[in-house]
N, C-alpha and C. Protein backbone atom coordinates (compact mmCIF):
# COMPACT_ATOMS: atom_id res chain seq x y z
N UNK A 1 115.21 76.75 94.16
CA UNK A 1 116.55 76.39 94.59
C UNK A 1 117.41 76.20 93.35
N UNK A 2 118.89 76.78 93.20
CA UNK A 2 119.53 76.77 92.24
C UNK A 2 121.32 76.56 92.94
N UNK A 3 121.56 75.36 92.59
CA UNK A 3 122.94 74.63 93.20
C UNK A 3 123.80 74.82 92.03
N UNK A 4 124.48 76.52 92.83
CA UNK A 4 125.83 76.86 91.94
C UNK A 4 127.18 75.45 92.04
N UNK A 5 128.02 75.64 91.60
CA UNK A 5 129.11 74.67 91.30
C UNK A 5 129.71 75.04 91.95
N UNK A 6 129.25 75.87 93.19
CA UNK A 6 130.20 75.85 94.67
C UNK A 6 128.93 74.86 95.31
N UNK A 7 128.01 74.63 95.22
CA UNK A 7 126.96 73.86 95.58
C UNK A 7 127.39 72.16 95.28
N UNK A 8 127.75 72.31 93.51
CA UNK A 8 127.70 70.90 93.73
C UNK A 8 129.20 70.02 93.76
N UNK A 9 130.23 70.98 93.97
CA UNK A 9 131.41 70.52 94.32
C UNK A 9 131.51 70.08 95.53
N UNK A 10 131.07 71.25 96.56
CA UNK A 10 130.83 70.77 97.57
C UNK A 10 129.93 69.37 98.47
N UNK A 11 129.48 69.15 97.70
CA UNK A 11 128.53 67.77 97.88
C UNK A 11 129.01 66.80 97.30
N UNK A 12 130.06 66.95 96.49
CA UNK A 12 131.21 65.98 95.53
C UNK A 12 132.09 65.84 96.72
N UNK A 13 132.88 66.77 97.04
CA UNK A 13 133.40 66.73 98.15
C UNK A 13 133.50 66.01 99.30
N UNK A 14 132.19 66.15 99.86
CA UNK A 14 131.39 65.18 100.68
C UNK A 14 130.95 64.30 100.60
N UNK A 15 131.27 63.88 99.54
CA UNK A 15 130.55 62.21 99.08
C UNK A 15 132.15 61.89 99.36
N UNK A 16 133.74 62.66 98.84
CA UNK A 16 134.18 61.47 98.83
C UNK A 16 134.87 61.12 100.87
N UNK A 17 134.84 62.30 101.16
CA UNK A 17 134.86 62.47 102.77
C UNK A 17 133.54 60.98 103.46
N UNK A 18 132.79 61.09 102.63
CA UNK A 18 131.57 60.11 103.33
C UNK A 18 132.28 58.67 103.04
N UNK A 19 132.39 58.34 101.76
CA UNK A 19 133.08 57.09 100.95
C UNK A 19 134.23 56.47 102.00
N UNK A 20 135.12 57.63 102.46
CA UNK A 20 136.19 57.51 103.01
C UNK A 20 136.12 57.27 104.95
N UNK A 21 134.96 57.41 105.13
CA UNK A 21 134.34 58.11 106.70
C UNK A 21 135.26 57.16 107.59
N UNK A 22 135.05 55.82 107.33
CA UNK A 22 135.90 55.00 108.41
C UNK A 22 137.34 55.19 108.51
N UNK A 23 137.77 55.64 107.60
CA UNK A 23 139.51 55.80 107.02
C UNK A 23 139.74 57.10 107.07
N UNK A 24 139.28 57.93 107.75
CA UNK A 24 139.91 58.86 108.27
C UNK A 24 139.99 59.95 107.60
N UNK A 25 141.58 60.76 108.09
CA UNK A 25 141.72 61.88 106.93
C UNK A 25 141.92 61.73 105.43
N UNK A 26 141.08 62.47 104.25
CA UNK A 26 141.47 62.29 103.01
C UNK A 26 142.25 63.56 102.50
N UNK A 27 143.55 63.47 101.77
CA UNK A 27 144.20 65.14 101.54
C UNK A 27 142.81 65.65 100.50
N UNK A 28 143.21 67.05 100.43
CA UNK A 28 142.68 67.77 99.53
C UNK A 28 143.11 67.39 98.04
N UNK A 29 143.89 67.04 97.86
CA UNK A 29 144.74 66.87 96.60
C UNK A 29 144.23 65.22 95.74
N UNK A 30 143.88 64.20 96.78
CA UNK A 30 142.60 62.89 96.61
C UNK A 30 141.59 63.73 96.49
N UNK A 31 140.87 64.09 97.01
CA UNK A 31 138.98 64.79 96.46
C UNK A 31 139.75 65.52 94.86
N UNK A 32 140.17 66.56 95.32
CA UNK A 32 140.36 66.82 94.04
C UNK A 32 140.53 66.23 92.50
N UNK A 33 141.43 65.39 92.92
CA UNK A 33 141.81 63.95 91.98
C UNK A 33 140.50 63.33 91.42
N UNK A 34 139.76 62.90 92.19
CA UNK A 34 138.83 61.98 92.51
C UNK A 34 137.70 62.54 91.83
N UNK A 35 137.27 63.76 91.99
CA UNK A 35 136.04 64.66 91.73
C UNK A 35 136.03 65.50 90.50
N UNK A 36 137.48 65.86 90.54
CA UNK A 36 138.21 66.69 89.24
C UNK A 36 137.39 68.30 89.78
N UNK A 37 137.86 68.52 90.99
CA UNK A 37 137.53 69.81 91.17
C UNK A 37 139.06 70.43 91.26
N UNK A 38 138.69 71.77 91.14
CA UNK A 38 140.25 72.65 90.86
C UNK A 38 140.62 72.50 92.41
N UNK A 39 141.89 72.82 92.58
CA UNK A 39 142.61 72.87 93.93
C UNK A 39 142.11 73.67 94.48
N UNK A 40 142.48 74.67 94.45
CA UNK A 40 142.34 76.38 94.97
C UNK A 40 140.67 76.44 95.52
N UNK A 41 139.91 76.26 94.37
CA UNK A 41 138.35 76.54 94.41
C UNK A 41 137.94 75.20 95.75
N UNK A 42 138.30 74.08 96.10
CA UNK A 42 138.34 73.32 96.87
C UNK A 42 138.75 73.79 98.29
N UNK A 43 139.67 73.82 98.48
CA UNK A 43 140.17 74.80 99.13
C UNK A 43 139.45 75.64 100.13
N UNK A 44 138.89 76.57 99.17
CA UNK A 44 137.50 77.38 99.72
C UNK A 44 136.79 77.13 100.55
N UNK A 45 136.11 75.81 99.07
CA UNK A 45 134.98 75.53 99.79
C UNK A 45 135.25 74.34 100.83
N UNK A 46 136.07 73.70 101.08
CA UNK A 46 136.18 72.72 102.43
C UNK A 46 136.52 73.72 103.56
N UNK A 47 137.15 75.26 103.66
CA UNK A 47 137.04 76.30 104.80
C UNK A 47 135.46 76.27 105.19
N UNK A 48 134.72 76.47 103.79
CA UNK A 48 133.19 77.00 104.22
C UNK A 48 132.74 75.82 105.05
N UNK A 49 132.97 74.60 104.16
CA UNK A 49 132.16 73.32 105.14
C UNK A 49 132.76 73.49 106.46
N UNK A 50 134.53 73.57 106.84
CA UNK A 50 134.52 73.49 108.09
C UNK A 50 133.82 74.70 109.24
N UNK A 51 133.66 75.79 108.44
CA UNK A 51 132.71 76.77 109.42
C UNK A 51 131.57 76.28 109.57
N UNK A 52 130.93 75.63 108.76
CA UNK A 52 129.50 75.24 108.96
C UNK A 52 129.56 73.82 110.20
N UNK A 53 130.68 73.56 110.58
CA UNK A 53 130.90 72.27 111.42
C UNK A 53 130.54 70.88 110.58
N UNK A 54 130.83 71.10 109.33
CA UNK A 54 130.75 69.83 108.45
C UNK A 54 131.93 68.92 108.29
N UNK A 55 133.40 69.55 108.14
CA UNK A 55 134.21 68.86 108.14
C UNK A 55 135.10 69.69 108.87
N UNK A 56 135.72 68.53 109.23
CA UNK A 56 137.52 68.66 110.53
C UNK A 56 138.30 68.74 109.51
N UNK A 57 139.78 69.50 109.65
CA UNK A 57 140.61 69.43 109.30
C UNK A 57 142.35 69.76 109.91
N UNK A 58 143.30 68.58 109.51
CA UNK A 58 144.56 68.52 110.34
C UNK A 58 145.55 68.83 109.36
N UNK A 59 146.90 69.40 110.14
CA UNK A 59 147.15 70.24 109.34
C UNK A 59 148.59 69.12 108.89
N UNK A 60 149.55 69.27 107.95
CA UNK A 60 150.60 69.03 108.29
C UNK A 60 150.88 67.44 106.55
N UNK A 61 151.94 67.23 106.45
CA UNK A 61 152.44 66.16 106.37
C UNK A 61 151.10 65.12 105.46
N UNK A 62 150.37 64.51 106.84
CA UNK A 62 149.61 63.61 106.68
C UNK A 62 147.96 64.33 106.95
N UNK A 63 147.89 65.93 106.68
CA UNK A 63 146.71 66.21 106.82
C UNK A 63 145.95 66.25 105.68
N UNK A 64 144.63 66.61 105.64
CA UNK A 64 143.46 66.63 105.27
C UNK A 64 142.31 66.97 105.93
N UNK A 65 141.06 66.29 104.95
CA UNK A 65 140.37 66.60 106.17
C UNK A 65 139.27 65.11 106.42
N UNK A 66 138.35 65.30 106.92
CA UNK A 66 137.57 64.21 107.37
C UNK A 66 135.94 64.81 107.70
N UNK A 67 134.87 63.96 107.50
CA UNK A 67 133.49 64.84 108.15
C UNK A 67 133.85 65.16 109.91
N UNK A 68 132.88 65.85 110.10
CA UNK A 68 133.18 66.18 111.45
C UNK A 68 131.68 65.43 112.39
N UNK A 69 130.97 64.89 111.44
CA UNK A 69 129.86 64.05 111.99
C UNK A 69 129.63 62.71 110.85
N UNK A 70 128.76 61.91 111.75
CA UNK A 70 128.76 60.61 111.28
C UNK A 70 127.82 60.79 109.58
N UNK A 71 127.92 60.39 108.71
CA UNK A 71 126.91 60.94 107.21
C UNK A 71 125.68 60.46 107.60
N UNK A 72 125.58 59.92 107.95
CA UNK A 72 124.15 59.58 108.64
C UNK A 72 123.39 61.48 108.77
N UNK A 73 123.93 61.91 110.08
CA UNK A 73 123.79 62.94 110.40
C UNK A 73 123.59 64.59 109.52
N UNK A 74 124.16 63.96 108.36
CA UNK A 74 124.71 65.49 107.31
C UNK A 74 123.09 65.51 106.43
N UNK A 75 122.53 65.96 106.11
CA UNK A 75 121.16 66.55 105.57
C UNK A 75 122.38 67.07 104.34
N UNK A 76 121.27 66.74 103.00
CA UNK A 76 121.51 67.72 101.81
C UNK A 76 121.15 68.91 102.18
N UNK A 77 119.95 68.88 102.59
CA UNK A 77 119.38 69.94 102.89
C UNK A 77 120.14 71.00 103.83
N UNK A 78 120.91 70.78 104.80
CA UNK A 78 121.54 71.01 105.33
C UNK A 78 123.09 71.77 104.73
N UNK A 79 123.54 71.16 103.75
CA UNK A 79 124.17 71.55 102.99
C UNK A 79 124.01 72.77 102.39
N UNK A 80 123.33 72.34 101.25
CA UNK A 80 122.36 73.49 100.56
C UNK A 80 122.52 74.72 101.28
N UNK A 81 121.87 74.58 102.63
CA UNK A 81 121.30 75.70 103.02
C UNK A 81 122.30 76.59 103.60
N UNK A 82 123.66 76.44 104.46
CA UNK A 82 124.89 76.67 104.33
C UNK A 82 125.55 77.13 103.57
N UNK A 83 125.86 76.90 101.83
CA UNK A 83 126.32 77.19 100.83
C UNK A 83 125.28 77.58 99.99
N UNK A 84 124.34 77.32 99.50
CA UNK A 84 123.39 78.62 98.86
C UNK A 84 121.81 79.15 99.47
N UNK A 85 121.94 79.38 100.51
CA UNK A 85 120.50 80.02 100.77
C UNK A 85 119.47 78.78 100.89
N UNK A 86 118.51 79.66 100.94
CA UNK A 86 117.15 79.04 100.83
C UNK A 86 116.55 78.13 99.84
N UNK A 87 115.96 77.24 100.01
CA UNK A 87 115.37 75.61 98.73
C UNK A 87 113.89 76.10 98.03
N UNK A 88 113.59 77.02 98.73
CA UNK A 88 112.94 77.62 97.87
C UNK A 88 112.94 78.04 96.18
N UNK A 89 111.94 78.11 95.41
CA UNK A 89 112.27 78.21 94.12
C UNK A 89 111.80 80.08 94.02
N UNK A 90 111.16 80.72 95.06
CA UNK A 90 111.33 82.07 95.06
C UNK A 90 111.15 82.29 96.62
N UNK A 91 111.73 83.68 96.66
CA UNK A 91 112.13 83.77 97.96
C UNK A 91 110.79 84.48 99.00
N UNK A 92 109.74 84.41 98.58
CA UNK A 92 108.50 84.85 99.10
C UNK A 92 107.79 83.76 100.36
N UNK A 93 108.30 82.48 99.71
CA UNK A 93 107.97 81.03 99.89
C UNK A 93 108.75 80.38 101.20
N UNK A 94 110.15 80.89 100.98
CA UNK A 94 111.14 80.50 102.00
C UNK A 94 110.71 80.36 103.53
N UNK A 95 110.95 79.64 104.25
CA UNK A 95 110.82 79.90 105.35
C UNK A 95 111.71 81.21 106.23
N UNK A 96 113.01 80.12 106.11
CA UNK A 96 114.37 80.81 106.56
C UNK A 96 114.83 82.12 105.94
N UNK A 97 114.14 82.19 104.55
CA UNK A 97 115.13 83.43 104.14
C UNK A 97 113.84 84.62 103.00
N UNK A 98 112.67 84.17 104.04
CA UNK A 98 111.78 84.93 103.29
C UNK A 98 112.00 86.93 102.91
N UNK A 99 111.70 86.80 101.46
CA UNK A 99 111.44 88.72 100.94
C UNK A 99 109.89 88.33 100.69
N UNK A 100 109.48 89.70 101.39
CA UNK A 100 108.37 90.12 100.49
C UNK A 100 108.04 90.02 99.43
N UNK A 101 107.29 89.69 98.55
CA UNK A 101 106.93 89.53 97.27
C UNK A 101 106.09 90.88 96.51
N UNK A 102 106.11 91.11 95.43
CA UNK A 102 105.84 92.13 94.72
C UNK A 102 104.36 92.23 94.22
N UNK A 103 103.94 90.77 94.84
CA UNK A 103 102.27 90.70 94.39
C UNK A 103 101.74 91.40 94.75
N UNK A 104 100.09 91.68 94.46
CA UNK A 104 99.37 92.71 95.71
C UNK A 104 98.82 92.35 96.80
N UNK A 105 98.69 90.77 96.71
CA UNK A 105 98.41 90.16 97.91
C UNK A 105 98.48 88.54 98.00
N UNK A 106 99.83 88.40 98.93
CA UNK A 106 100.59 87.33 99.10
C UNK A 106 99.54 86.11 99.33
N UNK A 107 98.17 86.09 99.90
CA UNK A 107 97.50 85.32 100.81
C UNK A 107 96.87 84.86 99.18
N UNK A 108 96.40 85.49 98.30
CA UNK A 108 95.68 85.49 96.98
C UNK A 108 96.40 84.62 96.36
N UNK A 109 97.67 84.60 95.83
CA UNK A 109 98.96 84.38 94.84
C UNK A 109 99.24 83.22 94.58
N UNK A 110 98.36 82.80 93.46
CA UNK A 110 98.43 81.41 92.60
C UNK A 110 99.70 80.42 92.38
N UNK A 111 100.30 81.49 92.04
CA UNK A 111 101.78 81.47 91.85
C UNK A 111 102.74 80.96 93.37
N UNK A 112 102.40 81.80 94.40
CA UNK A 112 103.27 81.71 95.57
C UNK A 112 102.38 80.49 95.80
N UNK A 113 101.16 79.96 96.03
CA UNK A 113 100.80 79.27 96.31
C UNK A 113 101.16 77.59 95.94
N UNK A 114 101.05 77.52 94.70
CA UNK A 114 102.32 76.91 93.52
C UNK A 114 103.64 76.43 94.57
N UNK A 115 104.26 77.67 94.22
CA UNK A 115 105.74 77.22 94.61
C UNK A 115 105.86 76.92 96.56
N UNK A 116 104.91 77.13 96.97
CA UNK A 116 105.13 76.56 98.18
C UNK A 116 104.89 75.40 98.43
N UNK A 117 104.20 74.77 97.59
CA UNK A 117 103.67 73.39 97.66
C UNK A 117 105.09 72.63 96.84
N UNK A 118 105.81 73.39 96.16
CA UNK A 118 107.10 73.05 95.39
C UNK A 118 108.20 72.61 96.76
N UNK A 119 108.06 74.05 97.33
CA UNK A 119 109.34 74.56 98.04
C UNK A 119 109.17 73.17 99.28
N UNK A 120 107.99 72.86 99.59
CA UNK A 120 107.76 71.87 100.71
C UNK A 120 108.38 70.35 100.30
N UNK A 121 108.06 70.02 98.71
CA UNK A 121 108.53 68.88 98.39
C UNK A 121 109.81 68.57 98.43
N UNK A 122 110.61 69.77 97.89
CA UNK A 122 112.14 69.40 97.90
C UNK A 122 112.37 69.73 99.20
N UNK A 123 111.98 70.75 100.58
CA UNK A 123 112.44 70.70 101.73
C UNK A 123 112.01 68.96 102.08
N UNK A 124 111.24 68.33 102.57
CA UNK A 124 111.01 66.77 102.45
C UNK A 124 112.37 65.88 101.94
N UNK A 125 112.58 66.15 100.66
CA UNK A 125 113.44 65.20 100.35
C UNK A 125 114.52 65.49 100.64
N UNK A 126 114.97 67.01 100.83
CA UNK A 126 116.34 67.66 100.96
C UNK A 126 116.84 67.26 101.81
N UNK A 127 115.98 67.21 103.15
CA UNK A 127 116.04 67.04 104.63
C UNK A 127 115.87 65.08 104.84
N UNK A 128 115.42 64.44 103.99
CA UNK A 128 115.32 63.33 104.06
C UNK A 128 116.59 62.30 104.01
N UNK A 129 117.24 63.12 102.61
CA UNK A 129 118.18 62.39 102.14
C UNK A 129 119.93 62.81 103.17
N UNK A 130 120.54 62.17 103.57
CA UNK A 130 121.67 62.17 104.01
C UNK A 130 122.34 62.09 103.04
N UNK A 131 124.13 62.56 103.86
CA UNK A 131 125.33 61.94 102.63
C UNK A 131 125.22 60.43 102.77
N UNK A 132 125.26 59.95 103.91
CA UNK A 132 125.09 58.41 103.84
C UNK A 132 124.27 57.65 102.68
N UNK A 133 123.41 58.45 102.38
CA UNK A 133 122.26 58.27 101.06
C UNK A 133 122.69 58.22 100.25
N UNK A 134 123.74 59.58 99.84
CA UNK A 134 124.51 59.53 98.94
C UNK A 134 125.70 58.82 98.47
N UNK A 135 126.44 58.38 99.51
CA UNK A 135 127.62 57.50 99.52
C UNK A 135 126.72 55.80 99.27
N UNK A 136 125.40 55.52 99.37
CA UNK A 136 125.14 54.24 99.58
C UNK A 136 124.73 54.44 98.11
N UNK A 137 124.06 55.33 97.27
CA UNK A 137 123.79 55.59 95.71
C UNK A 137 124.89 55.72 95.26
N UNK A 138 126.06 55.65 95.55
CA UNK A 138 127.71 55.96 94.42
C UNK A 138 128.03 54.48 94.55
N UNK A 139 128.16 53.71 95.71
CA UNK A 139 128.20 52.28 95.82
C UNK A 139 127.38 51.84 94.89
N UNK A 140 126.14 51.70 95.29
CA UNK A 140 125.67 50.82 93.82
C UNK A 140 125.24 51.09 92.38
N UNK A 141 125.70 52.69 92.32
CA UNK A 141 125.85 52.96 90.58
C UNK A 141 127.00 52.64 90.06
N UNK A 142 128.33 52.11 91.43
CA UNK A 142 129.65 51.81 90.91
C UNK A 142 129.66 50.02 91.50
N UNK A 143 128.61 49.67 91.08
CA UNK A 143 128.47 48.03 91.34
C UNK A 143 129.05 47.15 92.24
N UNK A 144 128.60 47.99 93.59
CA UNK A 144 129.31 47.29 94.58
C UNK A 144 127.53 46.54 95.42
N UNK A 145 127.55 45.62 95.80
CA UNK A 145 126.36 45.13 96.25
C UNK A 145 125.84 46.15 97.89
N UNK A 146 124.65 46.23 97.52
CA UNK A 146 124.16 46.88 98.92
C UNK A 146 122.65 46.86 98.38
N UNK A 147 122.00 47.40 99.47
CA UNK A 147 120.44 47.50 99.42
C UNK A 147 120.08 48.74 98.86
N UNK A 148 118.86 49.00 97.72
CA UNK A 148 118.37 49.59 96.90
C UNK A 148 118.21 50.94 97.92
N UNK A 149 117.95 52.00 97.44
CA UNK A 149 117.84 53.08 98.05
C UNK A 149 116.39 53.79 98.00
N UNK A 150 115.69 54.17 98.46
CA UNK A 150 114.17 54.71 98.38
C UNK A 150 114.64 56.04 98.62
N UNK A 151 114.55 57.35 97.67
CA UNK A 151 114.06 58.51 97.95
C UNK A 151 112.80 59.14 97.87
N UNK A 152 111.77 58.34 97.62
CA UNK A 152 110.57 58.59 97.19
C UNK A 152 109.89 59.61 98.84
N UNK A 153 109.42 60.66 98.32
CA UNK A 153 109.08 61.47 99.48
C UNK A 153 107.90 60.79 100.08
């Protein structure tokens, strides 16, 4: 798995949509601010999240946008998989987005064997961790009191 900087804007993004969840719409022009992502490239990628049914957006005056589910609900993993493919570290391994592999025999392959035992750990945590996870880790790396966070798979 390799999280281009449409990967991790977008999860910037969504942290501050999560931060914000009770309060509604946030403009594009706050995340941006906030995250220091470019306008335009934002833009984009909050279209992509809203195709994926990640975030709502209103138009106008006082628009922005908002999640379109509770962060509880939003999977990294979920993310990820929306905006770059498969969590796999090669694509032999993948579930969702398996290629054939070039070995001579997949069932043999030290290697594939390896990275599936890889590809399983981060699916685990990918799928474990929520934005809520994430919005409750920005709270207390920005010293606001709350309860410690366990990602341990």
């Amino acid at each position: 798995m390799k999280l281009t900087l449409k990967g991790e804007y977008a999860l910037r993004a969504l942290l501050v949509l999560g931060l914000h969840y009770s309060r509604g719409i946030v403009s594009i022009s706050q995340i941006s601010r906030e995250q220091n992502i470019p306008h335009r490239f934002l833009e984009q990628i909050l279209t992509d999240l809203k195709s994926a049914g990640l975030v709502q957006s209103r138009r106008g005056i006082s628009g922005g946008y908002q999640l379109a589910r509770d962060p509880e609900d939003i999977s990294v993993a979920e993310v990820i998989r929306h905006l770059e493919g498969a969590l796999a570290p090669i694509s032999c391994v993948s579930e969702r987005f398996y290629e054939k592999c070039s070995c001579p025999d997949e069932s043999r392959c030290a290697i594939r064997s390896v990275m599936k035992e890889i590809r399983d750990a981060v699916v685990r945590l990918a799928e474990k961790v929520s934005l809520a996870d994430i919005c409750g880790r920005s709270r207390l790396l920005n010293g606001q009191r709350i309860e410690a966070l366990d990602f341990s798979i």
